[in-house]
N, C-alpha and C. Protein backbone atom coordinates (compact mmCIF):
# COMPACT_ATOMS: atom_id res chain seq x y z
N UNK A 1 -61.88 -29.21 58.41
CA UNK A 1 -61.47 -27.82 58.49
C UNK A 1 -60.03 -27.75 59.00
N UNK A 2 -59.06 -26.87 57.80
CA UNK A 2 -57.67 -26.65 58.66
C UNK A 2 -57.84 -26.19 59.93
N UNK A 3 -56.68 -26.59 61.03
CA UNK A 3 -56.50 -25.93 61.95
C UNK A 3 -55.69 -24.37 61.78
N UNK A 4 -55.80 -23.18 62.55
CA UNK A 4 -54.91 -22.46 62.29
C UNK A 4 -53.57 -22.57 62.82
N UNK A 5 -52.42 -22.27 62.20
CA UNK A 5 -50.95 -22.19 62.58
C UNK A 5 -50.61 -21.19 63.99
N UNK A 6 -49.84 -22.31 64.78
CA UNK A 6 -49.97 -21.70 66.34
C UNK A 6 -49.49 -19.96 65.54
N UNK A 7 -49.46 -19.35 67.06
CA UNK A 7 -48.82 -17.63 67.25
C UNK A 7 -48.03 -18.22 67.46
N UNK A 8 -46.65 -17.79 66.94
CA UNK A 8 -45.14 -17.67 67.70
C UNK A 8 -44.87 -16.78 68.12
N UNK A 9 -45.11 -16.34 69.36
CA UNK A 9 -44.54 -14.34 69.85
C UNK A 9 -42.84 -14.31 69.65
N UNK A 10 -42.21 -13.12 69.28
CA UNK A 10 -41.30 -12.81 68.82
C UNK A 10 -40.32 -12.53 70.31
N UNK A 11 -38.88 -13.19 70.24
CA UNK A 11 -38.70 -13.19 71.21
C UNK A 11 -36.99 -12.10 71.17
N UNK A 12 -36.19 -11.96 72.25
CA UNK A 12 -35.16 -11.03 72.35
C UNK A 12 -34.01 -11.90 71.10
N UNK A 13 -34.08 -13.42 70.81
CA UNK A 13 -33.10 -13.98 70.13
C UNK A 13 -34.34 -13.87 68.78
N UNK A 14 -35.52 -13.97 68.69
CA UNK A 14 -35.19 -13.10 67.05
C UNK A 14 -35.10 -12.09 66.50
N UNK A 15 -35.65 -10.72 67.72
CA UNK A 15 -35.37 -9.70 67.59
C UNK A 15 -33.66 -9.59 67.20
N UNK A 16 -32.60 -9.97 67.75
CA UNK A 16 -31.41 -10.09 67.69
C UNK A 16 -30.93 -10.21 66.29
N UNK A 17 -31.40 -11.94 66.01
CA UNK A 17 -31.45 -11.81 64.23
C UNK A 17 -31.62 -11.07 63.46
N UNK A 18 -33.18 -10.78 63.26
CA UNK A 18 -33.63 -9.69 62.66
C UNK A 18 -32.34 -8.20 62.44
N UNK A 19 -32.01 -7.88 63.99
CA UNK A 19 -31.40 -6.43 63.99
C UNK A 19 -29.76 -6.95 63.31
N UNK A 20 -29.60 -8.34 62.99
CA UNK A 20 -28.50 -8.14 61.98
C UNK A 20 -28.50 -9.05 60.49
N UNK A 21 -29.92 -8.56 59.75
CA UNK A 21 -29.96 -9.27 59.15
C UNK A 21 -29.92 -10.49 58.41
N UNK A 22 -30.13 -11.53 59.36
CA UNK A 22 -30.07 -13.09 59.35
C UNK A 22 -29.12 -13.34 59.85
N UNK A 23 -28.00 -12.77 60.15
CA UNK A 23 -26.56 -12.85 60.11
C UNK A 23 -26.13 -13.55 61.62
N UNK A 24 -26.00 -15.32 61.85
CA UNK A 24 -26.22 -15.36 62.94
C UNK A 24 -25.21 -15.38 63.87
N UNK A 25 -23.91 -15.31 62.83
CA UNK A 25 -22.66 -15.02 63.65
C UNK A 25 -22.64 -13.44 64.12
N UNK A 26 -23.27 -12.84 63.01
CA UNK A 26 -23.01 -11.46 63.83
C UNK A 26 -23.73 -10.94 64.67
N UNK A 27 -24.72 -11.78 65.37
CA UNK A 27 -25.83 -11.27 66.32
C UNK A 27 -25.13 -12.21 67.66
N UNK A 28 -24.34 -13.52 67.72
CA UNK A 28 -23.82 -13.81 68.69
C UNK A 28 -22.65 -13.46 68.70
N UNK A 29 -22.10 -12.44 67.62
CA UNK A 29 -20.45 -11.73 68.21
C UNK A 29 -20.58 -10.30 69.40
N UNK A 30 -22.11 -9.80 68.82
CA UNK A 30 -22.54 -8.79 69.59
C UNK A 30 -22.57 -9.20 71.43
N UNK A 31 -23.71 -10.13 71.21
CA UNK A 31 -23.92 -10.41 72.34
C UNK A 31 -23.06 -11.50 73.20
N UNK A 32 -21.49 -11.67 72.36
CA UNK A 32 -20.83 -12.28 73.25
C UNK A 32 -19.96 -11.34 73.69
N UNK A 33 -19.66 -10.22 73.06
CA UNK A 33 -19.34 -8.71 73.64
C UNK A 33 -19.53 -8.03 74.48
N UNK A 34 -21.46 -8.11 74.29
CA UNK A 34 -21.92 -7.58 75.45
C UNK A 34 -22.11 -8.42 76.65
N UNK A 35 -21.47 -9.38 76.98
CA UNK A 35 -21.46 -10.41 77.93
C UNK A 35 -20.24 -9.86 78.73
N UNK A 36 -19.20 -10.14 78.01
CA UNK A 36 -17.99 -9.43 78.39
C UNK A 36 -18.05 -7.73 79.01
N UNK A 37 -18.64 -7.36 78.38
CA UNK A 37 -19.16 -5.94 78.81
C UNK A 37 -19.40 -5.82 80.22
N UNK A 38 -20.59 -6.62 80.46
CA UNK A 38 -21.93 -6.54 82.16
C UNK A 38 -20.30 -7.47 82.81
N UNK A 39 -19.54 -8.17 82.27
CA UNK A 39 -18.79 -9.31 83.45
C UNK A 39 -17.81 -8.26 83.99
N UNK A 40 -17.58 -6.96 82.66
CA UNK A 40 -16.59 -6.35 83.55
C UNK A 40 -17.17 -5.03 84.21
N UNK A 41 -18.29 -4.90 83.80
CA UNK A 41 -19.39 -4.02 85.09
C UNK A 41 -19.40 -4.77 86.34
N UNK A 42 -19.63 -5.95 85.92
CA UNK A 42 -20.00 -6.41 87.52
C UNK A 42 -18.50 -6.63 88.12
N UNK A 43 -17.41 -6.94 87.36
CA UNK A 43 -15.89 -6.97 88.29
C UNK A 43 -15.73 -5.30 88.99
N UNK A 44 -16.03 -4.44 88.55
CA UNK A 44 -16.17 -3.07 89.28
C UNK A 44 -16.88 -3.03 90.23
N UNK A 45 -18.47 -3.12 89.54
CA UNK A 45 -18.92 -3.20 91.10
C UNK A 45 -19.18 -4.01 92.08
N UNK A 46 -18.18 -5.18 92.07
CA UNK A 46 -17.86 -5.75 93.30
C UNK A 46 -16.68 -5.37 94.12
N UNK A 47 -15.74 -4.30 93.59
CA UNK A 47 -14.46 -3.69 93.82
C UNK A 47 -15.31 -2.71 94.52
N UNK A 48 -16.44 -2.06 94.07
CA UNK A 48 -16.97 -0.79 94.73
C UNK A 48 -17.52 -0.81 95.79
N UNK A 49 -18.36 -2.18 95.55
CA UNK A 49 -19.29 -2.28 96.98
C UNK A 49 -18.80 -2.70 98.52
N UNK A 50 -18.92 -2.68 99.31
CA UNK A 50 -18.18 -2.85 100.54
C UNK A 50 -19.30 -4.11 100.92
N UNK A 51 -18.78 -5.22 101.66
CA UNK A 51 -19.00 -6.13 102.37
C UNK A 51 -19.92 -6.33 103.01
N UNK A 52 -19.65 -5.35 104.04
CA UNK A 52 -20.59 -4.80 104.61
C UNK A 52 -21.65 -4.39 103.82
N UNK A 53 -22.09 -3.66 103.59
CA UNK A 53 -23.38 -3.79 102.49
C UNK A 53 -23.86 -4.88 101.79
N UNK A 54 -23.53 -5.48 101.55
CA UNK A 54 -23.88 -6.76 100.88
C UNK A 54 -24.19 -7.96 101.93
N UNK A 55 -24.08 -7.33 102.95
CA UNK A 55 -23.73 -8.36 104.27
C UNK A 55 -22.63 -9.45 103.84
N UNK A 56 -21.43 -9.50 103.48
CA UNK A 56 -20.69 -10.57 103.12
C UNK A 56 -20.87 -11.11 101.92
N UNK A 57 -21.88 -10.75 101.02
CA UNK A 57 -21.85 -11.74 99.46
C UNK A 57 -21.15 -11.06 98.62
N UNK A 58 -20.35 -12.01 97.98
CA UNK A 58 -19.95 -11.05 96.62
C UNK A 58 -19.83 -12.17 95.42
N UNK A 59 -19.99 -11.62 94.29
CA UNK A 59 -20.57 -12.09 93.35
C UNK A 59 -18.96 -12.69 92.57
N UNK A 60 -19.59 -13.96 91.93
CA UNK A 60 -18.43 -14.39 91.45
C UNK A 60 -19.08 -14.88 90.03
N UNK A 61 -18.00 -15.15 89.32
CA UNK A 61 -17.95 -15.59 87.77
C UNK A 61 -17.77 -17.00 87.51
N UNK A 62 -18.16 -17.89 87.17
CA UNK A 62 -18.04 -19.44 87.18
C UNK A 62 -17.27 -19.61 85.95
N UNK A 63 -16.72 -21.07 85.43
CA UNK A 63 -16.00 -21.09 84.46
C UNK A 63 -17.29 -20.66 83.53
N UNK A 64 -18.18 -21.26 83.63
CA UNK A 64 -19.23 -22.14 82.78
C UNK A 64 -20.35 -20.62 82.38
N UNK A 65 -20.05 -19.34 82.79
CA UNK A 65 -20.34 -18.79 82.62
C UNK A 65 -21.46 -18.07 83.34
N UNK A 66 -21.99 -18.96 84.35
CA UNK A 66 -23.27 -18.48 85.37
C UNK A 66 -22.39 -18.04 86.57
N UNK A 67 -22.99 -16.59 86.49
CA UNK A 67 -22.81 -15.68 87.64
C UNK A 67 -23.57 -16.79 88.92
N UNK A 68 -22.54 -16.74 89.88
CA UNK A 68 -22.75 -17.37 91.41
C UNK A 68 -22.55 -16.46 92.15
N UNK A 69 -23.15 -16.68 93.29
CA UNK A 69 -23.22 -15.99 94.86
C UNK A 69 -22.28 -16.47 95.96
């Protein structure tokens, strides 16, 4: 007896695909946009937030792309 073919649940990177029609440069031009986008949300609101509130952390940008503390 065949086995059945696993479930693959559908995830935010094929939803992505999908929403640009296979197109896989144009689904990572989006979301290298919107990367740039949140990096310069978060350069604001680390200008906004006071120190004090944060008790002393403030958020930094790595080369490599992972947000550090």
């Amino acid at each position: 007896m065949p086995r059945p073919a696993p479930v693959v649940e559908p995830n935010d990177v094929d939803w992505m695909i999908v929403e640009h029609g296979g197109d896989l440069r144009a689904a990572l031009e989006v979301s290298m946009t919107e990367v740039e986008r949140l990096r310069h949300e978060l350069a604001l609101a680390s200008l906004a937030v006071s120190s004090g509130f944060t008790r002393g952390w403030q958020p930094t940008i790595a080369t490599d792309g992972i947000t550090q503390g």
